[in-house]
PDB file of N, CA and C in Angstrom:
ATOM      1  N   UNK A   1      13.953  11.859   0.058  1.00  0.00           N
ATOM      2  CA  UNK A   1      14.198  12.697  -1.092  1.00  0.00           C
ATOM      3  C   UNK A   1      15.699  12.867  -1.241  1.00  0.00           C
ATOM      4  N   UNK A   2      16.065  12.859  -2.456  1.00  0.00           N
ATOM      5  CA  UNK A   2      17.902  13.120  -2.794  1.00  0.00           C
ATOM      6  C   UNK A   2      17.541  14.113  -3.547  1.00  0.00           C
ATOM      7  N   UNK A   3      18.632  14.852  -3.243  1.00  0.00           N
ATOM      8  CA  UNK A   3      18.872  16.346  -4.010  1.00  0.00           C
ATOM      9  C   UNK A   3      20.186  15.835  -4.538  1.00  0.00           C
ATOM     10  N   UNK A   4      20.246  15.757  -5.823  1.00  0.00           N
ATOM     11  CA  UNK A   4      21.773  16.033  -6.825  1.00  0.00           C
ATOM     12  C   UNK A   4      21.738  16.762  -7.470  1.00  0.00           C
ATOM     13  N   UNK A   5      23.290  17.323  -8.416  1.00  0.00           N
ATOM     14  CA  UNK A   5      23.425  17.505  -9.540  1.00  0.00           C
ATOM     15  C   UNK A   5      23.061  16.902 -10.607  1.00  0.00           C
ATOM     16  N   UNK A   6      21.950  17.512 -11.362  1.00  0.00           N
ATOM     17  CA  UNK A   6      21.489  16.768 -13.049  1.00  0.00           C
ATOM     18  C   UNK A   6      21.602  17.657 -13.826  1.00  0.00           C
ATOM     19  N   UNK A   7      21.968  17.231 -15.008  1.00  0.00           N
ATOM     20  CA  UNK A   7      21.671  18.363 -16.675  1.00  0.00           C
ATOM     21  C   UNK A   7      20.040  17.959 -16.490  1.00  0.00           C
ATOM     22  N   UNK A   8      19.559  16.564 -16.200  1.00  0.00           N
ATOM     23  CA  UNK A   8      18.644  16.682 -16.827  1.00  0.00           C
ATOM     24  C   UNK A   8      17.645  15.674 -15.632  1.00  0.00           C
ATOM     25  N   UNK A   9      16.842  16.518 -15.064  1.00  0.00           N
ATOM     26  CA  UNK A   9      15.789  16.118 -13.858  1.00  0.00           C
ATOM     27  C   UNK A   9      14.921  14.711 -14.105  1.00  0.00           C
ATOM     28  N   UNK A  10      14.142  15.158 -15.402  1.00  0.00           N
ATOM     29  CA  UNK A  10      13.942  13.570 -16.218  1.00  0.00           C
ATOM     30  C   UNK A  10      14.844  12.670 -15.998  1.00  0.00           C
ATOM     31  N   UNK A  11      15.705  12.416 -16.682  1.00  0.00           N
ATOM     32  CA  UNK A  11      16.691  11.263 -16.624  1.00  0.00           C
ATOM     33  C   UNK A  11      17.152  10.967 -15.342  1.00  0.00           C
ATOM     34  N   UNK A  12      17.215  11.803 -14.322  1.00  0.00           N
ATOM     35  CA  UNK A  12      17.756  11.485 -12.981  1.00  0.00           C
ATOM     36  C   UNK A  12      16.544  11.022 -12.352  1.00  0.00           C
ATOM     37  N   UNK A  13      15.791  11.126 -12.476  1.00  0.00           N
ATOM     38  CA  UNK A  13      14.700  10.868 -11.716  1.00  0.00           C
ATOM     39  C   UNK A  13      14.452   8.933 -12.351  1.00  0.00           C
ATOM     40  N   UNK A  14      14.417   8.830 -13.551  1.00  0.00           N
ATOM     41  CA  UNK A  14      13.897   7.980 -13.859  1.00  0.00           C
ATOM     42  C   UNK A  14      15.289   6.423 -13.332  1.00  0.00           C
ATOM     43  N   UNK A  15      16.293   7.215 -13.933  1.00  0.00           N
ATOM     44  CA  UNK A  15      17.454   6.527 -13.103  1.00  0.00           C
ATOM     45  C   UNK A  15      17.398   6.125 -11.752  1.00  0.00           C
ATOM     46  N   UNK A  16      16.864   6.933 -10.733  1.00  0.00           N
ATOM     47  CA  UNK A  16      16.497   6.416  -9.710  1.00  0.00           C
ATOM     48  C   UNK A  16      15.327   5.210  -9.354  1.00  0.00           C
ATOM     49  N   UNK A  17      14.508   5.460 -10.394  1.00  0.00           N
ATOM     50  CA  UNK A  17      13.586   4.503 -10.697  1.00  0.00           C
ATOM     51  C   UNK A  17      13.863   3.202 -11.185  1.00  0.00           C
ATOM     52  N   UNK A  18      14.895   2.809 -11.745  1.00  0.00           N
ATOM     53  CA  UNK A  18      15.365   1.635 -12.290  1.00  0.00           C
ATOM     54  C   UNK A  18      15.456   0.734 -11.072  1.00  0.00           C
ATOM     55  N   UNK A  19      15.035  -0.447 -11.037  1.00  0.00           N
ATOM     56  CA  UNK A  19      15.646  -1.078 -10.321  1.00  0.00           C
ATOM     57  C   UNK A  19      16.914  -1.954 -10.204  1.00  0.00           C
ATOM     58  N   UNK A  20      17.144  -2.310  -9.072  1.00  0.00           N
ATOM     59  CA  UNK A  20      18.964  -2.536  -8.921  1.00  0.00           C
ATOM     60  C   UNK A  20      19.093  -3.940  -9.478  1.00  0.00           C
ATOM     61  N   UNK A  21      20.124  -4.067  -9.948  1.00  0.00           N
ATOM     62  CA  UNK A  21      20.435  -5.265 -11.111  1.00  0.00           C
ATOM     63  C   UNK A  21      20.256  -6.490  -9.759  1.00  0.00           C
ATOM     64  N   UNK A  22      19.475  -7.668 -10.238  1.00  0.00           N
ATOM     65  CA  UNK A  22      19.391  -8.739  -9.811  1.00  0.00           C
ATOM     66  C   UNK A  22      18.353  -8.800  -8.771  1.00  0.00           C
ATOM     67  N   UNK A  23      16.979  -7.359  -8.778  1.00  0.00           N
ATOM     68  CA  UNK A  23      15.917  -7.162  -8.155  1.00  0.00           C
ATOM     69  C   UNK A  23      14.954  -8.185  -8.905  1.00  0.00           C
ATOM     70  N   UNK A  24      14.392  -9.246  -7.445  1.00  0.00           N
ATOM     71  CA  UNK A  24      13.048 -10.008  -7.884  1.00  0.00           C
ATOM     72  C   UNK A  24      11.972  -9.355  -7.105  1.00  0.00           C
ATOM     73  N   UNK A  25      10.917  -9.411  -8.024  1.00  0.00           N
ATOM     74  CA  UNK A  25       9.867  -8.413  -6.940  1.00  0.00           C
ATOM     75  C   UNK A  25       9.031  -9.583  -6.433  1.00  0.00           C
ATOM     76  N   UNK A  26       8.433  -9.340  -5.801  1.00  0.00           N
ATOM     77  CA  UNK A  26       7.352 -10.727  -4.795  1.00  0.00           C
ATOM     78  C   UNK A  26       6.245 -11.025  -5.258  1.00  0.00           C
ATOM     79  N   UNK A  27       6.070 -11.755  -5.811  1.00  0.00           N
ATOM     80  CA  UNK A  27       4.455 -12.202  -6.754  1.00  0.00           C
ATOM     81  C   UNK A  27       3.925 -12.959  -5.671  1.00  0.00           C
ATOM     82  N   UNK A  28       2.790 -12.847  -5.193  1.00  0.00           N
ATOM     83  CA  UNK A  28       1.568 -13.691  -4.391  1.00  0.00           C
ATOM     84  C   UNK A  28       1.596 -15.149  -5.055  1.00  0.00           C
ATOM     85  N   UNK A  29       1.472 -16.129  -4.165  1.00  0.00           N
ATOM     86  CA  UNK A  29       1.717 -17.160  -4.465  1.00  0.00           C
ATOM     87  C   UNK A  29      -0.044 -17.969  -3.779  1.00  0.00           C
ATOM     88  N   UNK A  30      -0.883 -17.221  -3.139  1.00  0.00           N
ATOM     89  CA  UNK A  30      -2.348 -17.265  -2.831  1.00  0.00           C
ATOM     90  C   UNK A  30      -3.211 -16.297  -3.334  1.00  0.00           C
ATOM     91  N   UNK A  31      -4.161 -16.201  -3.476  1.00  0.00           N
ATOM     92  CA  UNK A  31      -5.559 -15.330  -3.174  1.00  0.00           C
ATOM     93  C   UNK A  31      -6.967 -15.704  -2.033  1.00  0.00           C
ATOM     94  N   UNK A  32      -7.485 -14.891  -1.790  1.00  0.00           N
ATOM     95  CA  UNK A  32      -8.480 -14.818  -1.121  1.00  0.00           C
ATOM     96  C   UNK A  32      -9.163 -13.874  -1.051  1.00  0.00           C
ATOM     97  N   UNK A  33     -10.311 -13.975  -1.288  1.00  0.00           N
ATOM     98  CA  UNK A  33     -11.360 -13.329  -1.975  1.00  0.00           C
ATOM     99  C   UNK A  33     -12.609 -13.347  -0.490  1.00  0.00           C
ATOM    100  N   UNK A  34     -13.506 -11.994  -0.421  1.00  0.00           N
ATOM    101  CA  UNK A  34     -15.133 -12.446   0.049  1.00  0.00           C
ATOM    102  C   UNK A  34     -16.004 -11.803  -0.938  1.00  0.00           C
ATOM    103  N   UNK A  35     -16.763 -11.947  -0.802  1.00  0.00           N
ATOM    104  CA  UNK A  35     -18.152 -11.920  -1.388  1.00  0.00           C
ATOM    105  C   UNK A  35     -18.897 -10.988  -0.335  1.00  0.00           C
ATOM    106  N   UNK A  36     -19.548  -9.637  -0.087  1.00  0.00           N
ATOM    107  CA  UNK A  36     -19.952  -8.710   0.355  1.00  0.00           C
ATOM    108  C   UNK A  36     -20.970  -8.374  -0.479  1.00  0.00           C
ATOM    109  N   UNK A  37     -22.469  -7.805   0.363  1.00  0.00           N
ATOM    110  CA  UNK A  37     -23.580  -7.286  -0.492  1.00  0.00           C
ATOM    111  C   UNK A  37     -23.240  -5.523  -0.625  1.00  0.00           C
ATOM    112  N   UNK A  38     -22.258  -4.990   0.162  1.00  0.00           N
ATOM    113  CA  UNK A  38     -22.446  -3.749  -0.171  1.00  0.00           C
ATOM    114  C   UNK A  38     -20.839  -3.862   0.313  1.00  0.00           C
ATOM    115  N   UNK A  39     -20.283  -2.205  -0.145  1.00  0.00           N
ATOM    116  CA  UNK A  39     -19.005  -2.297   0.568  1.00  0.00           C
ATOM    117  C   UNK A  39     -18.928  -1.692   1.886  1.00  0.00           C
ATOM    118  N   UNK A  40     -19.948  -0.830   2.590  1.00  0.00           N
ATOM    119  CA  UNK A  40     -20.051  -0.270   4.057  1.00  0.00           C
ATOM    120  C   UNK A  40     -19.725  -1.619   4.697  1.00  0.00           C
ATOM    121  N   UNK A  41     -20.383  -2.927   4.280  1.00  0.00           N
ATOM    122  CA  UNK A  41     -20.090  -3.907   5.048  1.00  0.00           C
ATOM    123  C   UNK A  41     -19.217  -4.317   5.431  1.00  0.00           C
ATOM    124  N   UNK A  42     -18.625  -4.565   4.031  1.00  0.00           N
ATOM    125  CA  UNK A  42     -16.912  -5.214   4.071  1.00  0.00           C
ATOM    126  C   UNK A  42     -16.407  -3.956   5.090  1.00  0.00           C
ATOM    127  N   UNK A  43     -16.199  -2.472   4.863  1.00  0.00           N
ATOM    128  CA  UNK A  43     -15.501  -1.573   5.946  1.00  0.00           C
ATOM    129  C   UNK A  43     -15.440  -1.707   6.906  1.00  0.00           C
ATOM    130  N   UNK A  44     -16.901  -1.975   7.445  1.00  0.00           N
ATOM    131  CA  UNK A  44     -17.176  -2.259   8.740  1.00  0.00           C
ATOM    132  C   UNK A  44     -16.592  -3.512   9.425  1.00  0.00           C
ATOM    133  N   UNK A  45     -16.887  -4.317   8.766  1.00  0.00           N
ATOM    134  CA  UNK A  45     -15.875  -5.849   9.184  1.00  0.00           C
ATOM    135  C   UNK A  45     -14.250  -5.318   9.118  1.00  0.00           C
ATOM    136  N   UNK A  46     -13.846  -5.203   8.365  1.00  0.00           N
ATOM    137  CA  UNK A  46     -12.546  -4.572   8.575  1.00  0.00           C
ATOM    138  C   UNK A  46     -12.122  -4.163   9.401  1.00  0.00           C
ATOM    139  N   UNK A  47     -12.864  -2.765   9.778  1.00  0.00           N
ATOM    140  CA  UNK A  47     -12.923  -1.920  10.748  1.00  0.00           C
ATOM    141  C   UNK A  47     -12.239  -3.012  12.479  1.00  0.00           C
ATOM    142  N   UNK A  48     -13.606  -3.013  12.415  1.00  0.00           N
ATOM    143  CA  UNK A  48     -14.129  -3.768  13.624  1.00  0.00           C
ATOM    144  C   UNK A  48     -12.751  -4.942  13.994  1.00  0.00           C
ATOM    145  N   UNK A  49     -12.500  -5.641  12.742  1.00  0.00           N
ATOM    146  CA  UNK A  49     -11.273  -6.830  12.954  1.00  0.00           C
ATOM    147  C   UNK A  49     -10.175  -5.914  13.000  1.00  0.00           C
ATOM    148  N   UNK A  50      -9.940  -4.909  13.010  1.00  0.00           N
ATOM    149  CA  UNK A  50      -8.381  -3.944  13.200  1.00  0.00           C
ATOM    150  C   UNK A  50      -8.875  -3.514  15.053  1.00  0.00           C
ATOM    151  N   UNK A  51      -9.889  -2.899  14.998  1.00  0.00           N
ATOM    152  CA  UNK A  51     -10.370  -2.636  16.370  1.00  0.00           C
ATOM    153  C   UNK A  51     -10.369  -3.836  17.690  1.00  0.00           C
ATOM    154  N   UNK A  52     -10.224  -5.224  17.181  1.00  0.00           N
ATOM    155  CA  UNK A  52     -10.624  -6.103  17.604  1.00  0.00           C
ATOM    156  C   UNK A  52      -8.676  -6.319  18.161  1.00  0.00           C
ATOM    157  N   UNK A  53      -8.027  -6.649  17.076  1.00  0.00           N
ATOM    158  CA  UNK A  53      -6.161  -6.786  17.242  1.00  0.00           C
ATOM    159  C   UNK A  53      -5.632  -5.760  17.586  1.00  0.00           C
ATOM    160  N   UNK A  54      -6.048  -4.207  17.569  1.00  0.00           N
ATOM    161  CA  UNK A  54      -4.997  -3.275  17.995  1.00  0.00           C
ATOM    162  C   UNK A  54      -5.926  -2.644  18.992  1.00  0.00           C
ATOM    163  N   UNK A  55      -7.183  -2.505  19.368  1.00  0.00           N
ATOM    164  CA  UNK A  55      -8.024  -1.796  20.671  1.00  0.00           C
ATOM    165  C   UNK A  55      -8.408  -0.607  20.101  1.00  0.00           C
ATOM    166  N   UNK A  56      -8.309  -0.114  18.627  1.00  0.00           N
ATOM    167  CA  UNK A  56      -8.387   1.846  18.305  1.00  0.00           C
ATOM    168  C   UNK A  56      -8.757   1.036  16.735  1.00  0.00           C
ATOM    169  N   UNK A  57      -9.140   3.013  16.907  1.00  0.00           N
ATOM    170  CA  UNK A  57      -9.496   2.908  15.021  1.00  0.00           C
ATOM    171  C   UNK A  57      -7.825   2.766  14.303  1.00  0.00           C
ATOM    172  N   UNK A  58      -7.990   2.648  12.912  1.00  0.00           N
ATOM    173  CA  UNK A  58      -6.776   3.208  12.120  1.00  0.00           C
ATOM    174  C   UNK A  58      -6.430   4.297  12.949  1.00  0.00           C
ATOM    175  N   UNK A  59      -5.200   4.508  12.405  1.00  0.00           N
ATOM    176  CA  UNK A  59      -4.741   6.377  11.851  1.00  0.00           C
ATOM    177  C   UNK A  59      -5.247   6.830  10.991  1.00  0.00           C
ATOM    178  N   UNK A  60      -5.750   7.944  10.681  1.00  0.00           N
ATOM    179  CA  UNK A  60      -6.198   8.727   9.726  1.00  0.00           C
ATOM    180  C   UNK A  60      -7.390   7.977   8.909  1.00  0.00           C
ATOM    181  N   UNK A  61      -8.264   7.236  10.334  1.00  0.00           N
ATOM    182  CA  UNK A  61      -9.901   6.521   9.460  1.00  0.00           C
ATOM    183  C   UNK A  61     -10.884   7.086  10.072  1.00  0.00           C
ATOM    184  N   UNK A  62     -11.763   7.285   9.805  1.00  0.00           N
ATOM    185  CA  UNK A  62     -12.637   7.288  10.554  1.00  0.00           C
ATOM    186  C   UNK A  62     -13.452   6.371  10.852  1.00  0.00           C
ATOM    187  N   UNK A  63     -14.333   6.394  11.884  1.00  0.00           N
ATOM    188  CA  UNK A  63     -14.819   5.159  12.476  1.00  0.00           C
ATOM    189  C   UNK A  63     -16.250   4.606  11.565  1.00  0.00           C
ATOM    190  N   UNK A  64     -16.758   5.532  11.002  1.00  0.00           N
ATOM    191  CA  UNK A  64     -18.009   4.922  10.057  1.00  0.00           C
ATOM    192  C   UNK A  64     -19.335   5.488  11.159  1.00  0.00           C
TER     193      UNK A  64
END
């Protein structure tokens, strides 16, 4: 968070929002897609493949 001097909170705010001259943003250059009959499923696979690379649930998930 920045705290400045503004006449006008709008305009400072949105100014901060601009992005900086000669910003490219990153467009996906793949997709990949599944096909799931419900979404508990897909969670659960998820789940399970994060549980599988780090040994724990998320932060702030619950386990299902």
């Amino acid at each position: 968070m920045k705290i400045s001097p503004a006449r006008s909170l709008k305009r400072s705010f949105e100014r901060e929002l601009d992005p900086p001259a000669g910003y490219q943003p990153a467009y996906p250059s793949a997709l990949m897609f599944f096909e799931t009959f419900s979404e508990v499923a897909e969670a659960e696979r998820l789940l399970n493949e994060y549980k599988r690379r780090h040994g724990r649930n998320p932060v702030l998930n619950s386990p299902y």
